[in-house]
PDB file of N, CA and C in Angstrom:
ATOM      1  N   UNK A   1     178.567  59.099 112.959  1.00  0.00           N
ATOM      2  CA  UNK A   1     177.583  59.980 113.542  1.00  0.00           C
ATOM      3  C   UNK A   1     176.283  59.843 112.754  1.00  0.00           C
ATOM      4  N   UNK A   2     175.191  59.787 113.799  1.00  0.00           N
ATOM      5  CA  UNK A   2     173.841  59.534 112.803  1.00  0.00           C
ATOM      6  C   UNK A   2     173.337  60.636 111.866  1.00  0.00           C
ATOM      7  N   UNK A   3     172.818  60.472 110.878  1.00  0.00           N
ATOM      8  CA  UNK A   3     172.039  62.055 110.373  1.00  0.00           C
ATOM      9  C   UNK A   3     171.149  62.045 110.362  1.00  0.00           C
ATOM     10  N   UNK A   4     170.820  63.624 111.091  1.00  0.00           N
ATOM     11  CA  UNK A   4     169.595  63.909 111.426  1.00  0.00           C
ATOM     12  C   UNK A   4     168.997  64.207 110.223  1.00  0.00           C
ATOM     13  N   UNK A   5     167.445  63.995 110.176  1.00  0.00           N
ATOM     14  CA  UNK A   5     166.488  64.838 109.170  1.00  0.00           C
ATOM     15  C   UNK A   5     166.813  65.806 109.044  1.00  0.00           C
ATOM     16  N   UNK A   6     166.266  66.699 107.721  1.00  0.00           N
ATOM     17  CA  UNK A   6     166.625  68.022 107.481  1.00  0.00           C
ATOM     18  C   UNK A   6     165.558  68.772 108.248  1.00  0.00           C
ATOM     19  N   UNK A   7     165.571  70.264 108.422  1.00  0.00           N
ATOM     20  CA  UNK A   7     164.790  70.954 109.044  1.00  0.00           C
ATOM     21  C   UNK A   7     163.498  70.779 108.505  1.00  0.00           C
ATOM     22  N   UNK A   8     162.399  70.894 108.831  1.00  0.00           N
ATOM     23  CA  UNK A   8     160.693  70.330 108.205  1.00  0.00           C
ATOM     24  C   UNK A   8     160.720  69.310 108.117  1.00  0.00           C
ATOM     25  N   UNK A   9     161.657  68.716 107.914  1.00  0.00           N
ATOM     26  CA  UNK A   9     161.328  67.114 107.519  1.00  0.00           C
ATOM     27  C   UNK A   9     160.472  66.481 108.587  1.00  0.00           C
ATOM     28  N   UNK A  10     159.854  65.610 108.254  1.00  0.00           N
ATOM     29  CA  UNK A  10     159.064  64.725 109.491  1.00  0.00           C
ATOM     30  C   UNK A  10     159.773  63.848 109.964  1.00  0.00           C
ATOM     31  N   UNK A  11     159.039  63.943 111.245  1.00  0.00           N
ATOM     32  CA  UNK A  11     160.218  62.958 112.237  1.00  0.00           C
ATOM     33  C   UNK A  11     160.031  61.325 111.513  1.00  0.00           C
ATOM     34  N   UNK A  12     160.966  60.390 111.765  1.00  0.00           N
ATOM     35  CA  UNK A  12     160.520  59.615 111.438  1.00  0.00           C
ATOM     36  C   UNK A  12     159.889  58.843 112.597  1.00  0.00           C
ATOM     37  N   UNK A  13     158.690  57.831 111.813  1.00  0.00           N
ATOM     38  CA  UNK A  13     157.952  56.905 112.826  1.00  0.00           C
ATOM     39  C   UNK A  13     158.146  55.885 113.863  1.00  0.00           C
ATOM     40  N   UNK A  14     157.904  55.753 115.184  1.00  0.00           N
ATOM     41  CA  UNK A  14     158.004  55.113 116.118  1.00  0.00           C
ATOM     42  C   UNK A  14     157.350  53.755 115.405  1.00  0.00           C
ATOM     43  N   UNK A  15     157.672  52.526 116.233  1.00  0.00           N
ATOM     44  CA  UNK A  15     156.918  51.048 115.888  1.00  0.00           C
ATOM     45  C   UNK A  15     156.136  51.339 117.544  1.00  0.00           C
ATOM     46  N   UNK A  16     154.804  51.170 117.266  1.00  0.00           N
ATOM     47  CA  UNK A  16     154.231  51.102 118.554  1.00  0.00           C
ATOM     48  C   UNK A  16     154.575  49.760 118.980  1.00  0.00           C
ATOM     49  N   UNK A  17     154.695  49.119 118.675  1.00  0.00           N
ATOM     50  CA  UNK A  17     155.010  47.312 119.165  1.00  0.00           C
ATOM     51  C   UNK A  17     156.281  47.502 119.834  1.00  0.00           C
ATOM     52  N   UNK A  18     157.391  48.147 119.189  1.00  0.00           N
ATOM     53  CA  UNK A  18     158.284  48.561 120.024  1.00  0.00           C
ATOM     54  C   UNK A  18     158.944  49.458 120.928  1.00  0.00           C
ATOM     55  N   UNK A  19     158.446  50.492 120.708  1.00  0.00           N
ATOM     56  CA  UNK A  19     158.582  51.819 121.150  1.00  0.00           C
ATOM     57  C   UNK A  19     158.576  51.601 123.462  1.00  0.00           C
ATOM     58  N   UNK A  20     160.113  52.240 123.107  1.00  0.00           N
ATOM     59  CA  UNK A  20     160.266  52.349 124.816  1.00  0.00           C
ATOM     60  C   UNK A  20     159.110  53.686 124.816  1.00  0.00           C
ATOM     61  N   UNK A  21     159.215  53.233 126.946  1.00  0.00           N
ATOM     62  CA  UNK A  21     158.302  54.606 127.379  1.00  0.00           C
ATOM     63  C   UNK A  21     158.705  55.515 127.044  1.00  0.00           C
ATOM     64  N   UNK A  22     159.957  56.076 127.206  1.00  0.00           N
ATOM     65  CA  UNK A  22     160.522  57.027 126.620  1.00  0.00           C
ATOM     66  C   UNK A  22     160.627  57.764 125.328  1.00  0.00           C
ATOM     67  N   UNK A  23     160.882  57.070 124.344  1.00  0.00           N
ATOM     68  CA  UNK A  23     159.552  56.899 123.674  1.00  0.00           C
ATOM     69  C   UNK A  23     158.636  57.488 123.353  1.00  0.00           C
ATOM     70  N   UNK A  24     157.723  56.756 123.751  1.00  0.00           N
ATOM     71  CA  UNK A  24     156.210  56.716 123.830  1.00  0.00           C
ATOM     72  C   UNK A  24     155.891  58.482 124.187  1.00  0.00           C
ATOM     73  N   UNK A  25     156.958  58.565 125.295  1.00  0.00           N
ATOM     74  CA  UNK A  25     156.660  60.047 126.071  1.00  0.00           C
ATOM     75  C   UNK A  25     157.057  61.196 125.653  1.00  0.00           C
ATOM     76  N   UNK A  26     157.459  61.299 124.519  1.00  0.00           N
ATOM     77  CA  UNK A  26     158.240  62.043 123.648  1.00  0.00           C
ATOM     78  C   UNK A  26     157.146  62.381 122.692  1.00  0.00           C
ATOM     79  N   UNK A  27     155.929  61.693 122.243  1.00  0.00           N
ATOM     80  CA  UNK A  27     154.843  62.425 121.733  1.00  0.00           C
ATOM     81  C   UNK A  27     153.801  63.125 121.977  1.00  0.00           C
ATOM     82  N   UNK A  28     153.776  64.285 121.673  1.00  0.00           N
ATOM     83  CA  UNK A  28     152.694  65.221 121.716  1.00  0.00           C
ATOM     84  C   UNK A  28     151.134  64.663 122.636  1.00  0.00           C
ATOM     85  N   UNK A  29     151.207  65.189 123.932  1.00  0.00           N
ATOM     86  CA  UNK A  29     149.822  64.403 124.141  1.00  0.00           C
ATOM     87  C   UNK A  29     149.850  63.202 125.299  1.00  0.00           C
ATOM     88  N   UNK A  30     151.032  62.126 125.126  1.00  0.00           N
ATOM     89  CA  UNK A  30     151.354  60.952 125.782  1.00  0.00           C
ATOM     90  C   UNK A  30     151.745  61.214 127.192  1.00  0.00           C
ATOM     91  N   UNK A  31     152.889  61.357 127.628  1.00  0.00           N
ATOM     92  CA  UNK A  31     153.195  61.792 128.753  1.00  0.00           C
ATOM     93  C   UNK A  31     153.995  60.474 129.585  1.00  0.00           C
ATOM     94  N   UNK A  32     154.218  60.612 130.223  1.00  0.00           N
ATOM     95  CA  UNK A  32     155.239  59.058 130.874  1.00  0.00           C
ATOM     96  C   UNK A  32     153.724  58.148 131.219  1.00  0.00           C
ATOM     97  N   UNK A  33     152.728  58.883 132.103  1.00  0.00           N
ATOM     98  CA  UNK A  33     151.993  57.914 132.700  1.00  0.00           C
ATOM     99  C   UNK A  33     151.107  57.127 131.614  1.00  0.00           C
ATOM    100  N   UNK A  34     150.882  57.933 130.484  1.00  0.00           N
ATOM    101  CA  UNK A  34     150.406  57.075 129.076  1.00  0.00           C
ATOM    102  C   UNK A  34     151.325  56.328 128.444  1.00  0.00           C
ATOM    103  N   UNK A  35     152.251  56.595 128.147  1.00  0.00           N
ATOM    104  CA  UNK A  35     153.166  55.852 127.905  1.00  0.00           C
ATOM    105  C   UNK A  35     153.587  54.493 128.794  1.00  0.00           C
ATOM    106  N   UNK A  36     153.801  54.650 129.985  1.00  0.00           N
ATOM    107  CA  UNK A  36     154.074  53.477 130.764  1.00  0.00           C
ATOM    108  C   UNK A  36     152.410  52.459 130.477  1.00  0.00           C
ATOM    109  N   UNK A  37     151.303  52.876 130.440  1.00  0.00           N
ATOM    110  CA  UNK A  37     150.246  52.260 130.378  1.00  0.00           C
ATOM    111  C   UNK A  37     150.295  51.836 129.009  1.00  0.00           C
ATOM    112  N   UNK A  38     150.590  52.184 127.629  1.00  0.00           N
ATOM    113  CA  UNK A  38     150.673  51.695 126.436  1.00  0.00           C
ATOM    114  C   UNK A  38     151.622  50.384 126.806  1.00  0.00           C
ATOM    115  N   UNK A  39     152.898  50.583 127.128  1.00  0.00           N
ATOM    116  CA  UNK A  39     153.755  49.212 127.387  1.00  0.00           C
ATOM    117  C   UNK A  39     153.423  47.995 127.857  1.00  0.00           C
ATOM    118  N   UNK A  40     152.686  48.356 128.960  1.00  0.00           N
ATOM    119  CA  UNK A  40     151.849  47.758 130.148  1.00  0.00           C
ATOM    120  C   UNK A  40     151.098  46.635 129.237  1.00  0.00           C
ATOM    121  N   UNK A  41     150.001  47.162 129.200  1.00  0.00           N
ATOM    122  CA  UNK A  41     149.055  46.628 127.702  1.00  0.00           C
ATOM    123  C   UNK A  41     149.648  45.874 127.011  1.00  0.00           C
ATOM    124  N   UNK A  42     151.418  46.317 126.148  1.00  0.00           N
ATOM    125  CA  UNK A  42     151.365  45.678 124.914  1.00  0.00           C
ATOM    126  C   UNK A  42     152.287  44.481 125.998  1.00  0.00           C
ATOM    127  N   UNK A  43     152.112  44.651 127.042  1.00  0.00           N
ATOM    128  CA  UNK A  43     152.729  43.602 127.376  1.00  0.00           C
ATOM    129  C   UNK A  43     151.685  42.026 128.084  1.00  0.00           C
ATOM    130  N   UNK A  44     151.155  42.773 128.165  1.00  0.00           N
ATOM    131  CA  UNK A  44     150.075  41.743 129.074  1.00  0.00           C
ATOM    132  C   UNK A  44     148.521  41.408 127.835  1.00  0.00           C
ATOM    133  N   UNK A  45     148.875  42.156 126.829  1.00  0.00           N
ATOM    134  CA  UNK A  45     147.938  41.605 125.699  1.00  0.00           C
ATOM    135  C   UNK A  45     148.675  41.525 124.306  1.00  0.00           C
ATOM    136  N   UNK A  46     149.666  41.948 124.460  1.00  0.00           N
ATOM    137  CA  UNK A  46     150.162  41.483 122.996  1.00  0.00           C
ATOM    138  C   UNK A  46     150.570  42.400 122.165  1.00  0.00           C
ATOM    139  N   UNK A  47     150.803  42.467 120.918  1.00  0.00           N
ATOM    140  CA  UNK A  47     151.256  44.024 120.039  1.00  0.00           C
ATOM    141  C   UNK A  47     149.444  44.430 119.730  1.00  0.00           C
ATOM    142  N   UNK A  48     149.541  45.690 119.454  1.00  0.00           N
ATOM    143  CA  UNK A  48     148.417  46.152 119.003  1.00  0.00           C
ATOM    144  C   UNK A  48     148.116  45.838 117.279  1.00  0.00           C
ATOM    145  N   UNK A  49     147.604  45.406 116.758  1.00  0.00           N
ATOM    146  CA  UNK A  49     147.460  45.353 114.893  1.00  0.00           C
ATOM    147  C   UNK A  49     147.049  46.504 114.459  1.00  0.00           C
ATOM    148  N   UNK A  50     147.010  47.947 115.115  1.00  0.00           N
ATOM    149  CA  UNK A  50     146.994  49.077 114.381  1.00  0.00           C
ATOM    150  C   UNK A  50     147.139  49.625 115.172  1.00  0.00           C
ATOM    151  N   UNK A  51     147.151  51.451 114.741  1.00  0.00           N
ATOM    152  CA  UNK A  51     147.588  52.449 115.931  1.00  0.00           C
ATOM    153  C   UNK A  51     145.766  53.012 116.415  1.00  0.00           C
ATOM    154  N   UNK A  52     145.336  52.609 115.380  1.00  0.00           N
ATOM    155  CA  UNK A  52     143.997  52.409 115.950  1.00  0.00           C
ATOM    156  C   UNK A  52     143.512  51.536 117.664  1.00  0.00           C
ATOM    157  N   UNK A  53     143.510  50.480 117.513  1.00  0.00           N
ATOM    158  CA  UNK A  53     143.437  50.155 118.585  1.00  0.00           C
ATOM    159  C   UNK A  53     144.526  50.635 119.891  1.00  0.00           C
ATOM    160  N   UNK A  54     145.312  51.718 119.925  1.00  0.00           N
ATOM    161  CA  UNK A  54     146.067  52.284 120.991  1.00  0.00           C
ATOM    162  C   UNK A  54     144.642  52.884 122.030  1.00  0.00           C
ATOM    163  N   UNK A  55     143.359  52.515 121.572  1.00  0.00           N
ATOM    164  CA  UNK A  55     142.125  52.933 122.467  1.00  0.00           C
ATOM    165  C   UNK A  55     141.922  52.285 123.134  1.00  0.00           C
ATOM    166  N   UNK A  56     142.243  50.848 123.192  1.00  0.00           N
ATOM    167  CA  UNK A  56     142.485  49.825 124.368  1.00  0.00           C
ATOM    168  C   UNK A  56     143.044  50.164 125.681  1.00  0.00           C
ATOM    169  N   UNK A  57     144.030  50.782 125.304  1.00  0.00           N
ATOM    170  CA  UNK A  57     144.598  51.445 126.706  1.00  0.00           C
ATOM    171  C   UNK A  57     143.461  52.551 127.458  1.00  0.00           C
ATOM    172  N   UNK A  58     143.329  51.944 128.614  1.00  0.00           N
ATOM    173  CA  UNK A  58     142.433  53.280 129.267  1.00  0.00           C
ATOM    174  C   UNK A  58     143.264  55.082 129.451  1.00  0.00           C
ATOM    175  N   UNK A  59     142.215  56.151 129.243  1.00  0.00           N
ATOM    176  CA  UNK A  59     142.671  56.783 129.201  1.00  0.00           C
ATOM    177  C   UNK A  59     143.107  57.807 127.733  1.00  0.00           C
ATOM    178  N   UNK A  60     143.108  56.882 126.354  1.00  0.00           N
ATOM    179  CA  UNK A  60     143.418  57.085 125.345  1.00  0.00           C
ATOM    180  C   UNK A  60     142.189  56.995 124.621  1.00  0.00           C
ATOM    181  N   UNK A  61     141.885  58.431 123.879  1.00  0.00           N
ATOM    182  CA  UNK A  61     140.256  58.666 123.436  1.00  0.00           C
ATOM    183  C   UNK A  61     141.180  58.388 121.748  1.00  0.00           C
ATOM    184  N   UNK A  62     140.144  58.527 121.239  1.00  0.00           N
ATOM    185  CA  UNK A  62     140.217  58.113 119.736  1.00  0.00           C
ATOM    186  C   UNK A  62     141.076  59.971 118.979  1.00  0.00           C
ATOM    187  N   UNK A  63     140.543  60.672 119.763  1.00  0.00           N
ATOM    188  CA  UNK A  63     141.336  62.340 119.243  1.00  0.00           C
ATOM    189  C   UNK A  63     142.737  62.381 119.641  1.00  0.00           C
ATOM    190  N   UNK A  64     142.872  61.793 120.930  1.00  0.00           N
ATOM    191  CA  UNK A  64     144.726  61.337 120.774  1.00  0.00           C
ATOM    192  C   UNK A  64     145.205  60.761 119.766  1.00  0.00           C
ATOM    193  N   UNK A  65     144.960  59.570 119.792  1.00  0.00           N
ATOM    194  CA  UNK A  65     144.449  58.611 118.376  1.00  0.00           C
ATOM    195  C   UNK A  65     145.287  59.592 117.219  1.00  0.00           C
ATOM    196  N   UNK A  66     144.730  60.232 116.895  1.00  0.00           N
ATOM    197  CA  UNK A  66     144.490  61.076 115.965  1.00  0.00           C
ATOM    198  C   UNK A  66     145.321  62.107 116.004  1.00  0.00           C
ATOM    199  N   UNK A  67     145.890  62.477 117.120  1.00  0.00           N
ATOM    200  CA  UNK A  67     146.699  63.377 117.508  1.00  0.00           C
ATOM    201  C   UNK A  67     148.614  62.816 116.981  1.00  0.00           C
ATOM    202  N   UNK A  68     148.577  61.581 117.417  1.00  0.00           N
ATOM    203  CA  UNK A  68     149.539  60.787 117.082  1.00  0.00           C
ATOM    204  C   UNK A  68     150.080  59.993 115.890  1.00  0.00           C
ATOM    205  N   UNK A  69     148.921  59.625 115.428  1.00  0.00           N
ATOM    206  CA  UNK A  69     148.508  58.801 114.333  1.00  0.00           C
ATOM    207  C   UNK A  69     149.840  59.213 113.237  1.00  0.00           C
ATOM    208  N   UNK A  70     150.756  60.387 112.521  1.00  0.00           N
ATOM    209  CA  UNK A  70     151.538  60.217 112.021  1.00  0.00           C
ATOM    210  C   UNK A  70     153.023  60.068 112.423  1.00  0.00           C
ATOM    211  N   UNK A  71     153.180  60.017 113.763  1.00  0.00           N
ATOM    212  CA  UNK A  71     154.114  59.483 114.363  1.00  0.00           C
ATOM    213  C   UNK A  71     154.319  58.169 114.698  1.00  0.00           C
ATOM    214  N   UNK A  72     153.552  57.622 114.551  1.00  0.00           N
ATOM    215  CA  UNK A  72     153.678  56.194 114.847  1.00  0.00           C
ATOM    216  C   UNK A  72     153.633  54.690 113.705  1.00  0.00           C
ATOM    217  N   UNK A  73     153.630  54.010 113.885  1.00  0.00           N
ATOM    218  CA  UNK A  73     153.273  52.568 112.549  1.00  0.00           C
ATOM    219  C   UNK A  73     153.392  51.220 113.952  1.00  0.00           C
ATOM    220  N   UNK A  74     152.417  50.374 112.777  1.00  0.00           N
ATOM    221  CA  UNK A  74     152.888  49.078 113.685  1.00  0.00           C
ATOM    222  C   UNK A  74     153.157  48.123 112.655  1.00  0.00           C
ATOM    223  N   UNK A  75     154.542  47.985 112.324  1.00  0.00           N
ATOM    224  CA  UNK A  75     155.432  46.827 111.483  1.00  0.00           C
ATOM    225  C   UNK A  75     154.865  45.429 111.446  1.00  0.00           C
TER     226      UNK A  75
END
């Protein structure tokens, strides 16, 4: 059985390079239809080289960005 974090603990980080929609839609802010459009993207341009550039995707302002920014990494 897996173990979970302790209570407060921070979740641990998604790989945006990999991260299903599901996923994706599970953070604060994202929603399926952002999420399906992040995939979209990393599929038809490639992995992103930071969670910075997740502004590529239309739709995604730099305060999402920011909103997300400790949930995520790109390995």
């Amino acid at each position: 059985m897996p173990r979970l974090a302790p209570e407060g603990a921070p979740s641990p980080r998604l790989s945006l390079n990999r991260a299903t929609i599901a996923q994706l839609d599970s953070l604060p802010g994202i929603g399926s239809k952002r999420a399906e459009a992040i995939v979209r993207d990393r599929q038809l341009n490639g992995p992103f080289p930071s969670v910075d550039a997740l502004t590529r995707v239309p739709g995604i302002k730099p305060a999402l960005v920011a909103r997300v920014r400790e949930r995520l990494q790109v390995p």
